[in-house]
Protein backbone atom coordinates (compact mmCIF):
# COMPACT_ATOMS: atom_id res chain seq x y z
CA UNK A 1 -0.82 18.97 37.02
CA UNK A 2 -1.73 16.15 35.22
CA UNK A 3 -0.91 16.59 31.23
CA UNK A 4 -5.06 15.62 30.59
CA UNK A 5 -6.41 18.31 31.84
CA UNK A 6 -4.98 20.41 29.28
CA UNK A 7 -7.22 18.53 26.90
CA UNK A 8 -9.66 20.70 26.67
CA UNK A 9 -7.99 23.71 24.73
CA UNK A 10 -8.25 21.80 21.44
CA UNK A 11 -10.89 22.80 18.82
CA UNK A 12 -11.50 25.03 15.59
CA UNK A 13 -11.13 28.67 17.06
CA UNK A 14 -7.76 29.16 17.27
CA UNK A 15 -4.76 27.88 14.97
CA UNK A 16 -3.19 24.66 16.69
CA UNK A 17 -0.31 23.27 16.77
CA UNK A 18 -0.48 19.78 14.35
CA UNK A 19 3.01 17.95 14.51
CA UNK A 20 3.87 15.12 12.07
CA UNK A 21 5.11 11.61 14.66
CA UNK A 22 6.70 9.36 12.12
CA UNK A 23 10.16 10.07 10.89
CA UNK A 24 12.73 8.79 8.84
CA UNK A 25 15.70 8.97 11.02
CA UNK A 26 18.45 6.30 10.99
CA UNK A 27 18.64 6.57 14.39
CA UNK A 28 15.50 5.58 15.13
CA UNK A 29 15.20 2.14 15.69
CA UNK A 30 11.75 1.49 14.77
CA UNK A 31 12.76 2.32 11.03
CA UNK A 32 14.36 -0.73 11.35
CA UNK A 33 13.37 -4.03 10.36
CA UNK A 34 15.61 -5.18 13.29
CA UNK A 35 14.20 -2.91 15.65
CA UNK A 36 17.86 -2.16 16.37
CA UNK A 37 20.20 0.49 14.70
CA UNK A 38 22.94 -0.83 12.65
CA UNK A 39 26.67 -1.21 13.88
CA UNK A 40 29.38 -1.73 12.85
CA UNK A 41 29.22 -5.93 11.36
CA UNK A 42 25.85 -4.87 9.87
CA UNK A 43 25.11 -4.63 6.37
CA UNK A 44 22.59 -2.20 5.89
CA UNK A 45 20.04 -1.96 2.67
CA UNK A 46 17.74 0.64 1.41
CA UNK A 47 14.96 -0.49 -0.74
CA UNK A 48 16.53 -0.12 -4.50
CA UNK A 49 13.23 1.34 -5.88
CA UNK A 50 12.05 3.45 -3.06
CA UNK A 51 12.74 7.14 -2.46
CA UNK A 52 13.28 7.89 0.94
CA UNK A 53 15.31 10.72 2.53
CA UNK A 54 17.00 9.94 5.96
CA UNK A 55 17.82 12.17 8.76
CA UNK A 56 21.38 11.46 10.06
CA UNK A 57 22.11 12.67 13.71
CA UNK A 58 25.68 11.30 14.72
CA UNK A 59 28.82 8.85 13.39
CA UNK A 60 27.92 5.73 12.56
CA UNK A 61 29.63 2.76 11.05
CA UNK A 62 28.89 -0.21 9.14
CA UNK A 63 30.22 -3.22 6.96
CA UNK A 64 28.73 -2.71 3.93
CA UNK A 65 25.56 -0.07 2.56
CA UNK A 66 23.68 -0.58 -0.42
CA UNK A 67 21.91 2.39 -1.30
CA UNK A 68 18.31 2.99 -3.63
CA UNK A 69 18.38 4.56 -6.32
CA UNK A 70 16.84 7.75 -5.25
CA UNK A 71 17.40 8.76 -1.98
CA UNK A 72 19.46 11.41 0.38
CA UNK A 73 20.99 11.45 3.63
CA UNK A 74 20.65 14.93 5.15
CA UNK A 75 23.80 14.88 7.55
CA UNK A 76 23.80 16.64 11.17
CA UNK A 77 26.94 18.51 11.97
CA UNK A 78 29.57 16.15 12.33
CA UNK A 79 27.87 13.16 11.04
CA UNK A 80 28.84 10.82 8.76
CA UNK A 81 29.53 6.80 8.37
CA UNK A 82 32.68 4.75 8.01
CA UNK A 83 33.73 1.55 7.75
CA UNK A 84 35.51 -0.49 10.73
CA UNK A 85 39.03 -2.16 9.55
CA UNK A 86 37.61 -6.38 10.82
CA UNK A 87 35.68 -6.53 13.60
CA UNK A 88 32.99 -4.45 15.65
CA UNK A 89 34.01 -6.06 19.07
CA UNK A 90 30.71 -4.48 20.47
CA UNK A 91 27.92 -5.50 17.63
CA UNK A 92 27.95 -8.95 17.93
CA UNK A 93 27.83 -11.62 14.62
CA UNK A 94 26.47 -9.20 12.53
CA UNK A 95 23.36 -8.80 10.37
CA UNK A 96 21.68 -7.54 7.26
CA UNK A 97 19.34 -4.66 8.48
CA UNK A 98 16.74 -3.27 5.80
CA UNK A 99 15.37 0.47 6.50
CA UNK A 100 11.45 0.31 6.71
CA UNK A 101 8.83 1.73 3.80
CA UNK A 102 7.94 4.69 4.68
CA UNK A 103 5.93 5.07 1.44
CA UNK A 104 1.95 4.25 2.91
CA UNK A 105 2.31 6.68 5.47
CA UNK A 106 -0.88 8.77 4.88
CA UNK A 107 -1.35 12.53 5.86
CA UNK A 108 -5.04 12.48 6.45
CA UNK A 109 -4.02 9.06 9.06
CA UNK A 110 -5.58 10.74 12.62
CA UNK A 111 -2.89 8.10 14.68
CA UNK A 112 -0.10 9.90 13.00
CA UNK A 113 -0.42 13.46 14.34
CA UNK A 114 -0.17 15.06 18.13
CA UNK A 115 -1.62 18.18 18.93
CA UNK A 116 -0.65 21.10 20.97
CA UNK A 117 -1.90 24.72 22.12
CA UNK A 118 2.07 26.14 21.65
CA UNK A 119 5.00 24.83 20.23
CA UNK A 120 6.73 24.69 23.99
CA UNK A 121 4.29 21.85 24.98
CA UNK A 122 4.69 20.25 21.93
CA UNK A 123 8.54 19.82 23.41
CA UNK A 124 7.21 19.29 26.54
CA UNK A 125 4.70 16.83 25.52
CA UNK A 126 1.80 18.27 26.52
CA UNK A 127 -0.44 16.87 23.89
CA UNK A 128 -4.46 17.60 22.99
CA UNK A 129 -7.31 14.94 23.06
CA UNK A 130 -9.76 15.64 19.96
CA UNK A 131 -11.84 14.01 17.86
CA UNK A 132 -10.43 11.88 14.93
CA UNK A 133 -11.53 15.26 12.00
CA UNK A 134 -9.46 17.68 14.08
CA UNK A 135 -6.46 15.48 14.55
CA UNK A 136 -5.55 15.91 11.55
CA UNK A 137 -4.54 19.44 10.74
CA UNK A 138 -7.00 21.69 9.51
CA UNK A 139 -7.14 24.74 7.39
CA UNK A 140 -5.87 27.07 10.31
CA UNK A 141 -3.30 25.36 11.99
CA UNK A 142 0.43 25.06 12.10
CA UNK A 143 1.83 22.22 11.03
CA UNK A 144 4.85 21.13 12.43
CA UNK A 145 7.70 18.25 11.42
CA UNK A 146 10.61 18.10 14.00
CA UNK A 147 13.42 20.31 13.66
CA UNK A 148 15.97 17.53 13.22
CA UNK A 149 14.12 14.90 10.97
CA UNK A 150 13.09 13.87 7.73
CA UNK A 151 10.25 12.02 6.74
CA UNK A 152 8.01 11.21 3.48
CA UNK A 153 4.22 11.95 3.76
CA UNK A 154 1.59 10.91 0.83
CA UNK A 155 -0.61 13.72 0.49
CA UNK A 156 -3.63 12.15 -1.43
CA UNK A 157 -6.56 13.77 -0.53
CA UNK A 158 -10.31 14.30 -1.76
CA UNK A 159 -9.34 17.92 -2.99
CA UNK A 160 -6.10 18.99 -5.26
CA UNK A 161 -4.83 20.95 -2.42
CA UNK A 162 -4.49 20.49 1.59
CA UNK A 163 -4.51 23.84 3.02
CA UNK A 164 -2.95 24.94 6.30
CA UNK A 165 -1.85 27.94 8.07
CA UNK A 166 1.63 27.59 8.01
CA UNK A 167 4.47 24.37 7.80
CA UNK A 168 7.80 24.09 9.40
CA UNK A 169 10.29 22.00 8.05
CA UNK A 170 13.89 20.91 9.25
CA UNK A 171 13.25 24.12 11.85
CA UNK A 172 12.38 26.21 9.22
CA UNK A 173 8.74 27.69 8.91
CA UNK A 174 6.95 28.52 5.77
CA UNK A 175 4.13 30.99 5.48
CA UNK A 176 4.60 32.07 2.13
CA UNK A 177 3.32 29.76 -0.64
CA UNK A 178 5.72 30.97 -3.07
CA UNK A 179 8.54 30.09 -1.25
CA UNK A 180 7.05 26.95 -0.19
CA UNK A 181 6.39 25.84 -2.93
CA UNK A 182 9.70 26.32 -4.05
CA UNK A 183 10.91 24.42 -1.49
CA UNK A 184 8.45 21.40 -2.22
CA UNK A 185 9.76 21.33 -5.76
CA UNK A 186 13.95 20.76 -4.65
CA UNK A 187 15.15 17.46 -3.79
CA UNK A 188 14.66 16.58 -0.55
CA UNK A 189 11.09 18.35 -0.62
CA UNK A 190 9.91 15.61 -3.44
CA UNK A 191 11.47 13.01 -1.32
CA UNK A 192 9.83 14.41 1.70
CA UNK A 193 6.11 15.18 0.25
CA UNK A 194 4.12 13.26 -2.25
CA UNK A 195 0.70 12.16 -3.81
CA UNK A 196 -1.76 14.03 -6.23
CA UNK A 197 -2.52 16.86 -3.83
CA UNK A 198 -0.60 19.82 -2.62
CA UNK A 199 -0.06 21.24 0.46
CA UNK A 200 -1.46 24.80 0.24
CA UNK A 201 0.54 27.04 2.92
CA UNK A 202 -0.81 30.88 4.09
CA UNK A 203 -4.11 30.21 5.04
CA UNK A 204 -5.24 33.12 7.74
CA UNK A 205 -6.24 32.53 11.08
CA UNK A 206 -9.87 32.01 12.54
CA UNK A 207 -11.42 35.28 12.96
CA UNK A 208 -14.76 34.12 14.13
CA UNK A 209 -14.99 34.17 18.13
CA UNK A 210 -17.41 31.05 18.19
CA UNK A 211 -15.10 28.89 16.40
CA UNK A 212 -14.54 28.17 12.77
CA UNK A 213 -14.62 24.77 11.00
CA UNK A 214 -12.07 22.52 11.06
CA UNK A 215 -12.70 21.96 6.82
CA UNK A 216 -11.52 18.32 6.89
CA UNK A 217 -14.72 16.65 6.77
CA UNK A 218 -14.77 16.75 2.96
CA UNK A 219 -11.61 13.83 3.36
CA UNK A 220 -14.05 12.04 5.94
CA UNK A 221 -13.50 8.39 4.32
CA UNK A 222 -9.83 8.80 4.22
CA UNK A 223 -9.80 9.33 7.89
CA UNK A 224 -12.22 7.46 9.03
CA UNK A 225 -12.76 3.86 8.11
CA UNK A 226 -15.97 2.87 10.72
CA UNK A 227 -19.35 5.22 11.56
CA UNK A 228 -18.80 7.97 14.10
CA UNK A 229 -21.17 9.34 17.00
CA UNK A 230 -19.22 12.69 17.45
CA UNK A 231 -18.97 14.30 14.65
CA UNK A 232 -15.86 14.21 12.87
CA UNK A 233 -15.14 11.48 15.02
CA UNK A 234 -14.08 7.68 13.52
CA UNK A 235 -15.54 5.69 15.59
CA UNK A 236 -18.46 5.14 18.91
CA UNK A 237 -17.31 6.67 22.18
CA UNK A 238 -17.53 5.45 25.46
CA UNK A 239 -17.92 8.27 27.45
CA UNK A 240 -20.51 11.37 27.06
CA UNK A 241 -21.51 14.33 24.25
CA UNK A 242 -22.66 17.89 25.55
CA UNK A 243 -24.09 20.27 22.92
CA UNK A 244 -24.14 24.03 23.71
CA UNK A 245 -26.35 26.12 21.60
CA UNK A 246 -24.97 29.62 21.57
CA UNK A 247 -25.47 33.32 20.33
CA UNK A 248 -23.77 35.62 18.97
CA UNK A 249 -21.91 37.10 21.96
CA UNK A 250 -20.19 33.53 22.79
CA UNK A 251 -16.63 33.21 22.75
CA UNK A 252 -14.77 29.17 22.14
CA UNK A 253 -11.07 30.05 23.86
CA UNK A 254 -13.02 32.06 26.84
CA UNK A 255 -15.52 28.87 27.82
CA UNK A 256 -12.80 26.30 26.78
CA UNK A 257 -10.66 28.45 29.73
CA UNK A 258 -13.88 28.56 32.14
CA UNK A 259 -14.64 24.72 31.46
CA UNK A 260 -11.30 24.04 32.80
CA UNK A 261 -10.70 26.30 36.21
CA UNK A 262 -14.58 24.86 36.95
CA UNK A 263 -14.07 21.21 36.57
CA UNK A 264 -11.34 19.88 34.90
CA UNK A 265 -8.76 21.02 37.86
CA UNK A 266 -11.21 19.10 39.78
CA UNK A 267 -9.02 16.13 41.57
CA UNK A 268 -12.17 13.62 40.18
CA UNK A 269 -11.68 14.62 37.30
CA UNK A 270 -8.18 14.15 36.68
CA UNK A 271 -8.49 11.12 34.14
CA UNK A 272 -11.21 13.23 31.86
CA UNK A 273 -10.31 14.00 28.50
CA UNK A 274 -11.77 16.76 26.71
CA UNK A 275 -12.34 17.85 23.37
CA UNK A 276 -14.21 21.08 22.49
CA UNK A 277 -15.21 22.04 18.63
CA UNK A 278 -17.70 24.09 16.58
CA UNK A 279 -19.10 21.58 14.70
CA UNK A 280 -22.08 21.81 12.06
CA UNK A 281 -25.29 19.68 12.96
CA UNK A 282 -27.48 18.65 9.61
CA UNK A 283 -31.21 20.05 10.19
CA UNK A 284 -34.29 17.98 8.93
CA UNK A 285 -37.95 19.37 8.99
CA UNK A 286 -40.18 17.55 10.77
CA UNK A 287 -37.51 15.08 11.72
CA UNK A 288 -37.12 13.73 7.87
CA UNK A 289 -36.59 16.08 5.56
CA UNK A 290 -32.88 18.22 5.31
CA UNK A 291 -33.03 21.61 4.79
CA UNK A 292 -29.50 22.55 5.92
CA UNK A 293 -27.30 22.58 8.71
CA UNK A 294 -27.15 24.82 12.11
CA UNK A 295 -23.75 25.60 14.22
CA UNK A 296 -23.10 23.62 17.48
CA UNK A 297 -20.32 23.55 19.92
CA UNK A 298 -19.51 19.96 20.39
CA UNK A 299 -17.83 18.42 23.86
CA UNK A 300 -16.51 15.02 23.69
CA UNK A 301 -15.64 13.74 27.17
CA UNK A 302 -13.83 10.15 27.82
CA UNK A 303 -12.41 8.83 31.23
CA UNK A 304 -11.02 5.68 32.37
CA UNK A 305 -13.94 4.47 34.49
CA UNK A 306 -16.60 3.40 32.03
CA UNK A 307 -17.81 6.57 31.69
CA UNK A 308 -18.94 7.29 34.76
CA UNK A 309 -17.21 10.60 35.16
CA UNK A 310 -17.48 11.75 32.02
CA UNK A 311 -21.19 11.79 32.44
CA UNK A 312 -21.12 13.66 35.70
CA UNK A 313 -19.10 15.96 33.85
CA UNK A 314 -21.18 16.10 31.09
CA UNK A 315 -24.29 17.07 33.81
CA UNK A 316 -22.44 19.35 35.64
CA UNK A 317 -21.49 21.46 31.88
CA UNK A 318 -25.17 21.10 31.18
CA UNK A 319 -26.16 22.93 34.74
CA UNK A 320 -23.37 25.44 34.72
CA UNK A 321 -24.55 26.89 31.15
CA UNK A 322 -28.50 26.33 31.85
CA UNK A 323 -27.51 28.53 34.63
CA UNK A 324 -24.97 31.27 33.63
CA UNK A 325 -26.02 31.16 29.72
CA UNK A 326 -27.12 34.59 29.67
CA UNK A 327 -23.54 36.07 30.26
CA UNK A 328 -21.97 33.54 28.01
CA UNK A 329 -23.81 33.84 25.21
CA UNK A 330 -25.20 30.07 25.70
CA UNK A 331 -28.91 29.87 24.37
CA UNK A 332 -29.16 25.88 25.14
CA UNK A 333 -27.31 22.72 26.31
CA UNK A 334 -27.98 18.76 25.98
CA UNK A 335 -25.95 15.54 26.55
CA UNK A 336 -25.77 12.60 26.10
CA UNK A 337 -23.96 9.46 27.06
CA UNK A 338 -22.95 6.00 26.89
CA UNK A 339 -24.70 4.36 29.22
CA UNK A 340 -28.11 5.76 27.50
CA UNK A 341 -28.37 9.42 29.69
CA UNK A 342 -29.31 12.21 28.64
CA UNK A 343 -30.31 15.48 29.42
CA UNK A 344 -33.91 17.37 28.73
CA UNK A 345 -33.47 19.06 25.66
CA UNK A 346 -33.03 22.72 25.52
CA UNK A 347 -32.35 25.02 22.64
CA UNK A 348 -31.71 22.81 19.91
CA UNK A 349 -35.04 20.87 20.05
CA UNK A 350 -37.11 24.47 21.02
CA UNK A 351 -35.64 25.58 17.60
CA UNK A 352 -36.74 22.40 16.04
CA UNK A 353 -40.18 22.85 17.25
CA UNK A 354 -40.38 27.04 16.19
CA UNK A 355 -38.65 25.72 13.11
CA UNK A 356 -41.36 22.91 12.23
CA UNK A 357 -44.34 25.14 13.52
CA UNK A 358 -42.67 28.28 11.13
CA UNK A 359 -42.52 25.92 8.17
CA UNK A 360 -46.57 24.76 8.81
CA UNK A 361 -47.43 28.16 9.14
CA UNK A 362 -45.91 29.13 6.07
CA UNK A 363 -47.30 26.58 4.03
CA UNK A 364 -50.99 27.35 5.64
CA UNK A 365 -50.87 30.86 4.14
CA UNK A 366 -49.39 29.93 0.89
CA UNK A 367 -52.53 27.95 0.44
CA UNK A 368 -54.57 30.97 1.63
CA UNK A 369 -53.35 33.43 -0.45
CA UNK A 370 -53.65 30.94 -3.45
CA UNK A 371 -57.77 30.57 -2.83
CA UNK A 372 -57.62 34.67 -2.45
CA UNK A 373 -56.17 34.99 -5.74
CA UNK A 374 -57.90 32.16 -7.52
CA UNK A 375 -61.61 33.41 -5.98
CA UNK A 376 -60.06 37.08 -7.50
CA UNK A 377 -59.28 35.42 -10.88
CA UNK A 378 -55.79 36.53 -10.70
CA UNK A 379 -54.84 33.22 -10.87
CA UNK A 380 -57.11 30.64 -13.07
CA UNK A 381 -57.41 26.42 -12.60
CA UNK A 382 -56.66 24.79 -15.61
CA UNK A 383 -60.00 23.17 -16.69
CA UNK A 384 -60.42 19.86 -16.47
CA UNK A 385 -61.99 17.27 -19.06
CA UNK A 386 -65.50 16.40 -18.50
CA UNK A 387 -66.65 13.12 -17.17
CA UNK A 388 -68.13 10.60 -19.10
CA UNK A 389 -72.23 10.53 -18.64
CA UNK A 390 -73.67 7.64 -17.46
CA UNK A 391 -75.56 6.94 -20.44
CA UNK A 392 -72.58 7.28 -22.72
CA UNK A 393 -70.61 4.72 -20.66
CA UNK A 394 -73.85 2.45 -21.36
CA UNK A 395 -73.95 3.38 -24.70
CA UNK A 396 -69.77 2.28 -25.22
CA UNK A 397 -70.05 -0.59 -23.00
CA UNK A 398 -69.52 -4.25 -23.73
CA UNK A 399 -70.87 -5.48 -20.94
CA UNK A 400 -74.28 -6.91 -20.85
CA UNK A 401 -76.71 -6.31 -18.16
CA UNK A 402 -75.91 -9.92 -16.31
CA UNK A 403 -72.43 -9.00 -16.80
CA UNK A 404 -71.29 -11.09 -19.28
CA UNK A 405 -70.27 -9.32 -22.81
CA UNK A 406 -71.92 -8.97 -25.48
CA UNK A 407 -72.67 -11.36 -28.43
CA UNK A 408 -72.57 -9.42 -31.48
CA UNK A 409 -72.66 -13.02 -33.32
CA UNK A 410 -70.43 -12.61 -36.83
CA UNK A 411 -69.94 -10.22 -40.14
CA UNK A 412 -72.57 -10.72 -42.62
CA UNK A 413 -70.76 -9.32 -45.56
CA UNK A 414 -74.76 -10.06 -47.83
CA UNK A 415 -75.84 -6.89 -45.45
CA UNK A 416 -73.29 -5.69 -43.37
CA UNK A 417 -70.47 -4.51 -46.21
CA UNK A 418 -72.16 -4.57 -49.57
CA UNK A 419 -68.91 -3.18 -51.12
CA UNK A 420 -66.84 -6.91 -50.64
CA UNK A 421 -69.70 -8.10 -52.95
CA UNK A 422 -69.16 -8.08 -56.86
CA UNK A 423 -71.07 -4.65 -58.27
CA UNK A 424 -74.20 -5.42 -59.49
CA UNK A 425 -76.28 -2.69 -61.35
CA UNK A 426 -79.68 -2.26 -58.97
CA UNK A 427 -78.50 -4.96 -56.85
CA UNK A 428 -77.78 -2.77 -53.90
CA UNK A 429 -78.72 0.79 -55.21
CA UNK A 430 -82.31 1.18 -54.07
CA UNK A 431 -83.07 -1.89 -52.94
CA UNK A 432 -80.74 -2.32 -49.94
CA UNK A 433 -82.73 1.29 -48.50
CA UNK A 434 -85.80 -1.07 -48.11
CA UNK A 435 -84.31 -4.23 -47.60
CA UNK A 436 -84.95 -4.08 -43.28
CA UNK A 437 -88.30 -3.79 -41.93
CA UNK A 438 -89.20 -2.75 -38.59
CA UNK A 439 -92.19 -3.61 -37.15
CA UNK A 440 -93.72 -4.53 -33.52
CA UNK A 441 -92.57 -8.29 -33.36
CA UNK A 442 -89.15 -7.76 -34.52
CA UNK A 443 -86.59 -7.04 -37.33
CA UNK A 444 -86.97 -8.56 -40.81
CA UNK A 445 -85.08 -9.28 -44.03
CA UNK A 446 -87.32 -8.57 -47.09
CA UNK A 447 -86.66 -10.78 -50.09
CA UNK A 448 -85.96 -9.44 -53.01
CA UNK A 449 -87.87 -11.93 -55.02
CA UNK A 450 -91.23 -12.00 -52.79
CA UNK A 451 -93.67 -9.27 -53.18
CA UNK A 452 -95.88 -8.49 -50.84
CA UNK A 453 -98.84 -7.55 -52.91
CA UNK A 454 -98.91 -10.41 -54.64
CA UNK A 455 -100.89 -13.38 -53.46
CA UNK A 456 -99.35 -15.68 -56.33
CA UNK A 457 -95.97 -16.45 -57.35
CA UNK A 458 -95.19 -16.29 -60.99
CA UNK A 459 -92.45 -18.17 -62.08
């Protein structure tokens, strides 16, 4: 069978297995700036400032080693190096070989990690497709670095501590954080682990039957550097996305298992990969505004062909739970893909709509039962200033009637501000009472000097 088809079994629900692919073996050649392990003419160097700890499998000899200053070999039974008396007839001229940095390798790096549903396929190589999130191990899975290697991981991370279900080290598995962290604080677990954040070990398993989630989107820019479509994935997909709206009676591992005996064995299928998550969907009312976030399983499907198969797949998921979602506890199902497909909405957007015509309705009776108490007094409108009359804004105005302002000509201070003149006794004490007049042709100044009365002047 091919090893694809057992794609579909990754996900949140269950604890996976999350193993580690770099190493710091010298036998592997890929350490190597040579691409070639040392023999016996080669000098070999280590970095002088970087810590590194190296896995040593079998006997190996050399011409000359210079070593950094912190560092460890961890030897396999019966190994060991020596030195060969002239020379290596079999290694040729001979070379200076420098052992790789290991130092940027970076835990929350998706292309780092392999997947698997048990530890035997991780030896057999029967790895998981999932999204870029879930390749890197989450909160309930196993993590796993080979039984005969060493390695050195950076641990930085958006949160002070990484935590997983268990970790397995050099064969040994640790569930306990006590006693892993006892182990992270000897020698070759500094060499082995480091950054600002700790790996957290003893986390319990996923007890929710729908899935629970994965908990590494929080380090979302660290493992992704380009927008996703999936979520939790890095990057677009060519290929196809079913959504499956479920209740409270659906089980993850039992429709993962049904998904593949229905179509994955399927000989068209054979180049499908699968990956099946619960993932959390952001909500917005009325298409704009967020108001939280709603549970979804998520089905990423690629293939080979340009996505062709993965969107008959993608149909034929749609059909199978439109059809049988009562007894799987499947209230909806959508996809989309690629090639611009998709499927009539189900579920998902009827919630939407009850969700949008709830919130209207809700907002209608608030404003009902805020007339009811207002028209009971129970609740009183603050009052509101009164608007300015018409006659008063006449009255303030400097506007003419043509529309031009005013012209209130200039300050006479003889009448308009006696007190600027000097004080006069009886200068402007009765007199100034009397000294406008009034009449039908106008407004007049009376002189002081001129009376009336009098039909002669007298000097």
């Amino acid at each position: 069978m091919n090893v694809l088809l057992l794609f579909c079994l990754v996900g949140a629900a269950n604890a996976l297995y999350k193993q580690w692919i770099p190493d710091t073996n010298y036998e592997n050649k890929t350490n190597w700036d040579k691409e070639e392990v040392p023999c016996g003419n080669d000098i070999v160097k280590f970095s002088a400032q970087r810590k590194v700890s190296v896995f040593v499998e079998t006997t190996h000899a050399v011409q000359e080693m210079k070593l950094p200053v912190d560092g460890e070999f961890i030897l396999n039974s019966g190994a060991g190096f020596y030195v060969v008396a002239g020379q290596d007839p079999g290694c040729g001229a001979g070379v200076t070989t420098q052992f790789k940095d290991s130092e940027s390798l970076q835990w929350f790096n998706p292309a780092l990690w392999q997947a698997a549903a048990a530890l035997d396929d991780l030896q057999r190589g029967n790895f998981l497709f999932s999204v870029h999130e879930e390749s890197v191990p989450c909160q309930y899975d196993d993590v796993v670095f080979k039984a005969r290697s060493s390695f050195r991981v950076d641990t930085s991370s958006s949160q002070s501590s990484i935590p997983v279900k268990s970790v397995s080290v050099l064969g040994k598995m640790f569930d306990s954080q006590p006693e892993f962290s006892q182990y992270v604080s000897s020698r070759s677990g500094r060499l082995q682990f480091h950054g600002p954040s700790a790996v957290t070990v003893g986390k319990p398993g996923c007890g929710d039957p729908s899935g629970c989630d994965c908990g590494n989107s929080v380090n979302h820019q660290r493992i992704c550097g380009t927008p996703l479509l999936p979520l939790g994935h890095c990057c677009d997909v060519c290929g196809a996305i079913a959504t499956i709206h479920y209740a409270a009676a659906f089980n993850l591992q039992s429709y993962r298992q049904r998904i593949h005996h229905l179509f994955l064995v399927l000989p068209k299928y054979k180049s499908i990969q699968l990956g099946m998550s619960k993932v959390f969907k952001s909500q917005r009312f009325m298409g704009i505004i967020p108001f939280g976030t709603s549970p979804e399983i998520q089905v990423v499907i690629l293939d080979g062909e340009k996505g062709k198969q993965s969107e008959a797949l993608a149909r034929d998921i749609v059909k199978d739970a439109r059809s049988h979602g009562s007894t799987l506890g499947i209230t909806g199902a959508e996809f989309e893909a690629s090639s611009g497909s998709s499927s009539g909405q189900s579920g998902g957007s009827a919630g939407m709509v009850v969700g949008v015509v709830f919130g209207i309705l809700i907002i209608i009776a608030f404003i009902i039962i805020m007339v009811l108490l207002i028209h009971k007094g129970v609740v009183q409108m603050p009052s509101l200033p009164p608007l300015p009359s018409l006659s008063s804004l006449k009255r303030h105005s400097d506007v003419g009637e043509l529309g031009g302002p005013l012209d209130h000509g200039y300050d006479n201070p003889m009448f308009d501000k006696p007190s600027l003149m000097p004080e006069v006794p009886g200068l402007y004490v009765t007199e100034t009472n009397n000294s406008i007049s009034l009449t039908q042709t106008g407004v007049h100044f009376i002189n002081p000097v001129y009376d009336e009365n009098e039909t002669d002047f007298n000097a």
